[in-house]
PDB file of N, CA and C in Angstrom:
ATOM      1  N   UNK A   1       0.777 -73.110   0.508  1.00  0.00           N
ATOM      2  CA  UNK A   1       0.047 -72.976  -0.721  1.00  0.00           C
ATOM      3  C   UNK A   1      -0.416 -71.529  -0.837  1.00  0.00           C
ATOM      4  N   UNK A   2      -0.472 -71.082  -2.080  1.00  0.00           N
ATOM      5  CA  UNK A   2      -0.253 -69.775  -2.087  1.00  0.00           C
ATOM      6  C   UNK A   2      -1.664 -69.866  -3.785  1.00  0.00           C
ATOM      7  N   UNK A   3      -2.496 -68.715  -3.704  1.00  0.00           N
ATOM      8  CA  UNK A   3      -3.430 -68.747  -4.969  1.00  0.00           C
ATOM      9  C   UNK A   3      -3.186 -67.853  -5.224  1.00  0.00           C
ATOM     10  N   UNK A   4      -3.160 -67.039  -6.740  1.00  0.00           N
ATOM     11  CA  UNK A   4      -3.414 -66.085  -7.408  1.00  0.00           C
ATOM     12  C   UNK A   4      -3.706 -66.221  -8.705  1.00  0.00           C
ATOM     13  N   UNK A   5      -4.136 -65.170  -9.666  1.00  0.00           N
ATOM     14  CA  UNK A   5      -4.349 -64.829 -10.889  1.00  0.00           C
ATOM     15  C   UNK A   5      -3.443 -64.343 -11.212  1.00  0.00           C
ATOM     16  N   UNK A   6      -2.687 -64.540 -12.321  1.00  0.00           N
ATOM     17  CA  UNK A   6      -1.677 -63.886 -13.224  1.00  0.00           C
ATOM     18  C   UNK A   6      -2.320 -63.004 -13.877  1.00  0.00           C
ATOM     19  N   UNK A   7      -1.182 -61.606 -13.648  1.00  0.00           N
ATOM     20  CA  UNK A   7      -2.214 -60.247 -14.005  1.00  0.00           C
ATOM     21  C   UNK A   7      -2.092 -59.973 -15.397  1.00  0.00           C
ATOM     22  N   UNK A   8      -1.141 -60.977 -16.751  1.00  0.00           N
ATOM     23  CA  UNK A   8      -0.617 -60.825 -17.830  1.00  0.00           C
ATOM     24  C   UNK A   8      -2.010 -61.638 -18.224  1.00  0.00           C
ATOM     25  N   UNK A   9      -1.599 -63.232 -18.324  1.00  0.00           N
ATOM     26  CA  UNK A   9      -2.939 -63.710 -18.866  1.00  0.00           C
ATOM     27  C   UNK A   9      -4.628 -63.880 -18.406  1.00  0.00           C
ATOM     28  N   UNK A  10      -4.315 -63.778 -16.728  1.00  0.00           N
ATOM     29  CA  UNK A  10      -5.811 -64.471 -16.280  1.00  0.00           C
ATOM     30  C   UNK A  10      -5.951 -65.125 -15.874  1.00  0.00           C
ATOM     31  N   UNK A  11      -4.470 -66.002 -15.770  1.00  0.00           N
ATOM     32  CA  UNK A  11      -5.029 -67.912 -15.701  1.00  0.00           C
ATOM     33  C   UNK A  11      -4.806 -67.894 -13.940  1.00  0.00           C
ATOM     34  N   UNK A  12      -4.871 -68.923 -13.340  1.00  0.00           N
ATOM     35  CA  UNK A  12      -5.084 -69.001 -12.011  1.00  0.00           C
ATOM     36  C   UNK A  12      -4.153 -69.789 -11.571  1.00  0.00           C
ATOM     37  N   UNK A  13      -3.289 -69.793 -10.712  1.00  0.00           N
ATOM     38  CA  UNK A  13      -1.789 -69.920 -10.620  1.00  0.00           C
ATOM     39  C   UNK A  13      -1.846 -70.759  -8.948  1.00  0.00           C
ATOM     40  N   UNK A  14      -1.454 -71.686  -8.692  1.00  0.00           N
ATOM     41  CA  UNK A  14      -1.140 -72.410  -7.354  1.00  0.00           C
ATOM     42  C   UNK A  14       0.046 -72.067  -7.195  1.00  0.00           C
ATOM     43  N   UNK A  15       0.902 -71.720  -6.455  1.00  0.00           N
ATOM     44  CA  UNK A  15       2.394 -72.107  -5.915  1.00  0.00           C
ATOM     45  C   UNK A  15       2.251 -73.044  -4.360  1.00  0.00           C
ATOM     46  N   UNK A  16       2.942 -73.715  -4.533  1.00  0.00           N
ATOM     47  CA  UNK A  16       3.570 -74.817  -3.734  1.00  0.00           C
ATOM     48  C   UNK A  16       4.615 -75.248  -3.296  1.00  0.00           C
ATOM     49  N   UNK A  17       4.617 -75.158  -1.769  1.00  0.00           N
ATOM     50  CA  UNK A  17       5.919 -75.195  -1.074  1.00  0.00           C
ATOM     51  C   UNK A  17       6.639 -76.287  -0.521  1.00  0.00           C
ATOM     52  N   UNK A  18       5.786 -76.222   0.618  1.00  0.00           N
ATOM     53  CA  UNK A  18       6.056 -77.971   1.502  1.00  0.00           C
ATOM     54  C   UNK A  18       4.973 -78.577   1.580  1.00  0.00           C
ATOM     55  N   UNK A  19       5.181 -79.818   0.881  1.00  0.00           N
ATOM     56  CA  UNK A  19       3.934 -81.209   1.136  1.00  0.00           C
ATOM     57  C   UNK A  19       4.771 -82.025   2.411  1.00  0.00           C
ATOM     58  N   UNK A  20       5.198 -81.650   2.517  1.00  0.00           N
ATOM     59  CA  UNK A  20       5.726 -82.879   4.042  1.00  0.00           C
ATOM     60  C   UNK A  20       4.320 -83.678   4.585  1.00  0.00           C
ATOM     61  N   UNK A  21       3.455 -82.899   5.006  1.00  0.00           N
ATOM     62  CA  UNK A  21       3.120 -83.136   5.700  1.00  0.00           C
ATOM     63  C   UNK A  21       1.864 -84.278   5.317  1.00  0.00           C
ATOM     64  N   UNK A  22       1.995 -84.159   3.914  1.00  0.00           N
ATOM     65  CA  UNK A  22       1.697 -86.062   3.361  1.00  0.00           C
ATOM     66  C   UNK A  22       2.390 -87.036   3.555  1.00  0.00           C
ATOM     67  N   UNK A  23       3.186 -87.036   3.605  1.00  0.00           N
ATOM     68  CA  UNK A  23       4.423 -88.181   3.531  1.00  0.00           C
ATOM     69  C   UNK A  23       4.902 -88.555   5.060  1.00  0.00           C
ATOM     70  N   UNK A  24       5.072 -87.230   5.983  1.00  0.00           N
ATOM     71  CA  UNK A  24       5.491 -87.359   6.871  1.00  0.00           C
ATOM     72  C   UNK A  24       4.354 -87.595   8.067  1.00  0.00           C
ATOM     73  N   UNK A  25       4.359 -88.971   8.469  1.00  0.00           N
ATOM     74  CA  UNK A  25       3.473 -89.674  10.214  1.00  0.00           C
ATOM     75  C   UNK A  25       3.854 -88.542  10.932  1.00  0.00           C
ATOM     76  N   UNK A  26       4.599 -88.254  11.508  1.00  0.00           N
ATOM     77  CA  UNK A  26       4.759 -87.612  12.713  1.00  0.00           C
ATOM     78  C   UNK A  26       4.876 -86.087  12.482  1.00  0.00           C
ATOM     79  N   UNK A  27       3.305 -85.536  11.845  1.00  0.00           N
ATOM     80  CA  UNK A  27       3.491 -84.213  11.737  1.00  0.00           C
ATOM     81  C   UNK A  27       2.773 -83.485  12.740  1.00  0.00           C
ATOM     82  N   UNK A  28       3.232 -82.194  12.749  1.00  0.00           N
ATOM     83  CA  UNK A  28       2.481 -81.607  13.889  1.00  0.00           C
ATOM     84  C   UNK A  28       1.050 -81.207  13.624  1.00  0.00           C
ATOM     85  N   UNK A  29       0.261 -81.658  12.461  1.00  0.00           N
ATOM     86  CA  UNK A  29      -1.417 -81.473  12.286  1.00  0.00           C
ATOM     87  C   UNK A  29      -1.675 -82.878  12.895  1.00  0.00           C
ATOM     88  N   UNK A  30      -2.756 -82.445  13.618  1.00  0.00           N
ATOM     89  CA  UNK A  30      -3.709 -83.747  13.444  1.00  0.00           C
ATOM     90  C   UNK A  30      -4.468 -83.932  12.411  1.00  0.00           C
ATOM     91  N   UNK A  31      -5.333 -85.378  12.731  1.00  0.00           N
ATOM     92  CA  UNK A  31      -6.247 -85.881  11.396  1.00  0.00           C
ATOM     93  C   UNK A  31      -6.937 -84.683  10.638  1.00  0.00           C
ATOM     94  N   UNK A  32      -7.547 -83.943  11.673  1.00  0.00           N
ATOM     95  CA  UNK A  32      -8.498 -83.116  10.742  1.00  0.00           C
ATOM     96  C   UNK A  32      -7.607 -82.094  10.025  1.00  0.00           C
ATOM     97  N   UNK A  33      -6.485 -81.400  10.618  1.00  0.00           N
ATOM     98  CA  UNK A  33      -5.649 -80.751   9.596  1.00  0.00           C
ATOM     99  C   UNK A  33      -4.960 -80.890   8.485  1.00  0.00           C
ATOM    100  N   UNK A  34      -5.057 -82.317   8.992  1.00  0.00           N
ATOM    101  CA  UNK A  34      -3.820 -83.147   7.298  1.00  0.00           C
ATOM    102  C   UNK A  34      -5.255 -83.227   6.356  1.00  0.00           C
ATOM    103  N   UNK A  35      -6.537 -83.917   7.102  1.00  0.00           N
ATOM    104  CA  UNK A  35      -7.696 -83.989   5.980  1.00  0.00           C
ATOM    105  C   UNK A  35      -8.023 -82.326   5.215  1.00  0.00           C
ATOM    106  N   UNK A  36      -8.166 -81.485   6.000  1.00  0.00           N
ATOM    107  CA  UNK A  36      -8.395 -80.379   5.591  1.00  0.00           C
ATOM    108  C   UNK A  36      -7.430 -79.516   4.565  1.00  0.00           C
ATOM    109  N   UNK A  37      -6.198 -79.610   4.943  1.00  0.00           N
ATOM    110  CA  UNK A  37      -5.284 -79.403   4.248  1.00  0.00           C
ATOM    111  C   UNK A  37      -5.255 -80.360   2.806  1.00  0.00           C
ATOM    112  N   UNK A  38      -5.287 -81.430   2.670  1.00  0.00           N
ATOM    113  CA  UNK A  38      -5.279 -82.277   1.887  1.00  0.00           C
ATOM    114  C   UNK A  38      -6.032 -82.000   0.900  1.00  0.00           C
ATOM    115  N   UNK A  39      -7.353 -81.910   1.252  1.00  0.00           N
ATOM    116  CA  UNK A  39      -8.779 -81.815   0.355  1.00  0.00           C
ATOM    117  C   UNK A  39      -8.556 -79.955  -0.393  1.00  0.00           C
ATOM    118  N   UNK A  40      -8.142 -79.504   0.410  1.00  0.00           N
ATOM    119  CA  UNK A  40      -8.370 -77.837   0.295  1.00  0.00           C
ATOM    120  C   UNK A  40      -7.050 -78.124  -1.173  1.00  0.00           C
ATOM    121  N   UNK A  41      -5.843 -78.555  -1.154  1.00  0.00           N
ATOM    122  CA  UNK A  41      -4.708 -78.185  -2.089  1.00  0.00           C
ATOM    123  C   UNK A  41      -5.085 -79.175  -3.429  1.00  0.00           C
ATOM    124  N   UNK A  42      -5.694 -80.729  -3.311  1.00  0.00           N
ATOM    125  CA  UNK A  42      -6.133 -80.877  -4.084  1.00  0.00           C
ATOM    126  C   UNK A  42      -7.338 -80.245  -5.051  1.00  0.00           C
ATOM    127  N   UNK A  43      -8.433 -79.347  -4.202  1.00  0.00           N
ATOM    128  CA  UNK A  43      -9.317 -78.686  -5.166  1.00  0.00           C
ATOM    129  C   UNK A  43      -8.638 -77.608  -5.928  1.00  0.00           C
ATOM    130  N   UNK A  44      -7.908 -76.830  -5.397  1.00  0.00           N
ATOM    131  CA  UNK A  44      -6.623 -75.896  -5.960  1.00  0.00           C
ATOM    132  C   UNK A  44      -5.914 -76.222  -6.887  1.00  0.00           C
ATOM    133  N   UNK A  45      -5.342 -77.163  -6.809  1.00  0.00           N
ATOM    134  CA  UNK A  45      -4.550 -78.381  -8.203  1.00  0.00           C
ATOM    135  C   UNK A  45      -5.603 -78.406  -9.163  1.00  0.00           C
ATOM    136  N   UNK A  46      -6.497 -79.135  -9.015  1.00  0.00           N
ATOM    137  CA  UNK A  46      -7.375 -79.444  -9.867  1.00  0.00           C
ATOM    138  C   UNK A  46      -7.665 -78.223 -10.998  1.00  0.00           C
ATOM    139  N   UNK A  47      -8.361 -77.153 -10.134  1.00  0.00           N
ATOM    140  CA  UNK A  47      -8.434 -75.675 -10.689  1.00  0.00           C
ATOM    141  C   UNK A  47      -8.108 -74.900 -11.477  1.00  0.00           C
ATOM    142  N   UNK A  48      -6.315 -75.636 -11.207  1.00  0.00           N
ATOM    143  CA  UNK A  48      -5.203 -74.181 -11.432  1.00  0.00           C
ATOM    144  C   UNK A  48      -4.794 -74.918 -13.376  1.00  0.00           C
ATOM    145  N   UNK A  49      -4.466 -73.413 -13.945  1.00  0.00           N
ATOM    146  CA  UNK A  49      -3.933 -73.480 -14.849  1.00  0.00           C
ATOM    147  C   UNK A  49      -2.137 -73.641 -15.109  1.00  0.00           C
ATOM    148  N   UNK A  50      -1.761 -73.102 -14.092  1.00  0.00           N
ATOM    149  CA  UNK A  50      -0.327 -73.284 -13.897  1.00  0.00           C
ATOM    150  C   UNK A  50       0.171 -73.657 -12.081  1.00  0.00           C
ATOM    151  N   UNK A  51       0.833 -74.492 -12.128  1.00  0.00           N
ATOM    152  CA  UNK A  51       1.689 -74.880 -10.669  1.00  0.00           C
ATOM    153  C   UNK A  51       2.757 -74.137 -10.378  1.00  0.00           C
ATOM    154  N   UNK A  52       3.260 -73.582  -9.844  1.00  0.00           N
ATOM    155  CA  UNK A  52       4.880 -73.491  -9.162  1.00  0.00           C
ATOM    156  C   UNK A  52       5.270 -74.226  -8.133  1.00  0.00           C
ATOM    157  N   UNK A  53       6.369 -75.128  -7.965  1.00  0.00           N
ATOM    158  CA  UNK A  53       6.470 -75.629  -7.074  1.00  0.00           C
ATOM    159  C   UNK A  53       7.632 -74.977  -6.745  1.00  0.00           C
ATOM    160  N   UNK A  54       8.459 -75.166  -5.509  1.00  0.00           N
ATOM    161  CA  UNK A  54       9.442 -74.540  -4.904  1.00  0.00           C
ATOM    162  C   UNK A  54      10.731 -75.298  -5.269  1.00  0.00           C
ATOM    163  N   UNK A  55      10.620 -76.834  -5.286  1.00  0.00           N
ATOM    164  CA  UNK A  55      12.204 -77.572  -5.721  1.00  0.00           C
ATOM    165  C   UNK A  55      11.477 -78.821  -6.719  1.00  0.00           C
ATOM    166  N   UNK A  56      12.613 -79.239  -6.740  1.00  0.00           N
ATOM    167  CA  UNK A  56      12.344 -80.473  -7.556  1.00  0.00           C
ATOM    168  C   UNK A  56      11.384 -81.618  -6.232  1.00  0.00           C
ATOM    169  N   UNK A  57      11.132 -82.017  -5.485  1.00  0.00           N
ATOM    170  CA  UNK A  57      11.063 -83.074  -4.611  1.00  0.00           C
ATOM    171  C   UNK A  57       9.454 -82.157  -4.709  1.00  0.00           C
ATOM    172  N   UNK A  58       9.060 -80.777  -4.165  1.00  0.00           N
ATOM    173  CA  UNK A  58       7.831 -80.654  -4.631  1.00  0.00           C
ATOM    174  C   UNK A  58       7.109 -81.004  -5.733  1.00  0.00           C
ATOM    175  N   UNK A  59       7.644 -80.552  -6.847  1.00  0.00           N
ATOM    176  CA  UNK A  59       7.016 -81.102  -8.255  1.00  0.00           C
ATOM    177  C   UNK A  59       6.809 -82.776  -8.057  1.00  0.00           C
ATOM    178  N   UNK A  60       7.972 -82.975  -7.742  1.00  0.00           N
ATOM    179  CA  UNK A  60       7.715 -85.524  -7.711  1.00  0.00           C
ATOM    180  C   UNK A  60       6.454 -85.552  -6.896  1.00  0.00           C
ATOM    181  N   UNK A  61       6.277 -84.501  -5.657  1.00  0.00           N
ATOM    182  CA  UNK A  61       4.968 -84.897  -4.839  1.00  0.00           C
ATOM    183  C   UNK A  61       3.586 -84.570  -5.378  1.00  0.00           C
ATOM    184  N   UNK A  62       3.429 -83.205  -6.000  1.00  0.00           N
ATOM    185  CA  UNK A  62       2.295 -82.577  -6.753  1.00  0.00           C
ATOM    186  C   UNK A  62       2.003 -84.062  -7.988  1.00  0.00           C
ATOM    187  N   UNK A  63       2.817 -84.406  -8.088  1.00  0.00           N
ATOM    188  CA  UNK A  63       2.479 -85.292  -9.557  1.00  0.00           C
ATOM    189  C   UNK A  63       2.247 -86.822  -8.850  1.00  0.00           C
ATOM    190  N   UNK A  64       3.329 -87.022  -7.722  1.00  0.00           N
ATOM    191  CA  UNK A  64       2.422 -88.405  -7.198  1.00  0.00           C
ATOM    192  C   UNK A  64       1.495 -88.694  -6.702  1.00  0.00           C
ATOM    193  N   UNK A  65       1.008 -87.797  -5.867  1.00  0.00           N
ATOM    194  CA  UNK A  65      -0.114 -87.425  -5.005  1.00  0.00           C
ATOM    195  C   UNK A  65      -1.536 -87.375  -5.360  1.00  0.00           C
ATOM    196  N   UNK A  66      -1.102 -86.345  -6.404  1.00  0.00           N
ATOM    197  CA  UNK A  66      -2.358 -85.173  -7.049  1.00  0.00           C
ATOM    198  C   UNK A  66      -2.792 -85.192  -8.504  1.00  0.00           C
ATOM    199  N   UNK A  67      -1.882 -86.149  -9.223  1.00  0.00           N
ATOM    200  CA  UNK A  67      -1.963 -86.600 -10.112  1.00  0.00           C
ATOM    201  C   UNK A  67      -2.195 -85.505 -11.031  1.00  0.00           C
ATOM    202  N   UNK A  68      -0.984 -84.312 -10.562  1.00  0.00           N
ATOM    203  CA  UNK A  68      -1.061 -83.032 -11.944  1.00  0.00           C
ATOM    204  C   UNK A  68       0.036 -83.271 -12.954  1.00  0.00           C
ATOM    205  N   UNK A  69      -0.664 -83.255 -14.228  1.00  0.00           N
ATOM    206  CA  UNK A  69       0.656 -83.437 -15.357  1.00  0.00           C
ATOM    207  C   UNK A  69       1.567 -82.831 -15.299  1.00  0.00           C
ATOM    208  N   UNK A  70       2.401 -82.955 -15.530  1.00  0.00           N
ATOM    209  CA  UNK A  70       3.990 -82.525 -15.517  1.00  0.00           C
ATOM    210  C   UNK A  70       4.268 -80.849 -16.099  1.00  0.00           C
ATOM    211  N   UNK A  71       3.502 -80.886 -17.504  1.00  0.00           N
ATOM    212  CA  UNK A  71       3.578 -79.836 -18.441  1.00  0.00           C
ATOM    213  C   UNK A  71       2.890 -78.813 -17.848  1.00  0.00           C
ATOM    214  N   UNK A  72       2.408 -78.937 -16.566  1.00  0.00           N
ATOM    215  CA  UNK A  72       1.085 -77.948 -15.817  1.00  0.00           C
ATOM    216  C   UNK A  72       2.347 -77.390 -14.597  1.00  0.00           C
ATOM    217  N   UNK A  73       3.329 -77.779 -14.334  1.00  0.00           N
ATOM    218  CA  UNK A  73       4.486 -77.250 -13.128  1.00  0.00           C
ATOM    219  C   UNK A  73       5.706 -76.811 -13.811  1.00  0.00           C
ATOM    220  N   UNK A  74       6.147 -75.728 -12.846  1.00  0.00           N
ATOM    221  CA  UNK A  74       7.410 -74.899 -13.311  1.00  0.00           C
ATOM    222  C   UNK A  74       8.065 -74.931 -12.149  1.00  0.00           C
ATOM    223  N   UNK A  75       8.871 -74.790 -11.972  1.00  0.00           N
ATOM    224  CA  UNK A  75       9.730 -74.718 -11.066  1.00  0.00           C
ATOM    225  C   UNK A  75      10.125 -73.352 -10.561  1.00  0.00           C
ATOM    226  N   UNK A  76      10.514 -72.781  -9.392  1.00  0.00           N
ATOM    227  CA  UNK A  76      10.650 -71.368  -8.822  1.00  0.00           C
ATOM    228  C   UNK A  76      11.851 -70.677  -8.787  1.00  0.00           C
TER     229      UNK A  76
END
């Protein structure tokens, strides 16, 4: 997960790479890293005026997960 401001409009920009590590049991975080991680990208989502996600399978997760509208992600 990556934050910035877009230096054209202002707005506040998430990019997003790999969520694996929701989906996937056998990751190499423990509890408190998947919680921490978890809580930290959802306040970011919430926030952001625009998403980037990296492929298509990111965008299906940002939107099942995190419950960000569709019209809020672009693809990279």
């Amino acid at each position: 997960m990556k934050k910035y401001k877009d230096k054209k409009s202002g707005k506040r920009v998430v990019e997003v790479g790999d969520l694996s590590f929701i989906s996937d049991r056998n990751h190499r975080y423990g509890w408190l890293g998947l919680h921490f991680r978890h809580h930290r990208l959802r306040l970011a989502l919430k926030r952001a005026d625009k998403v980037i996600a990296a492929d298509h399978q990111s965008a299906k997760d940002v939107v099942k997960y995190y419950f960000v509208p569709k019209d809020k992600i672009v693809l990279k």
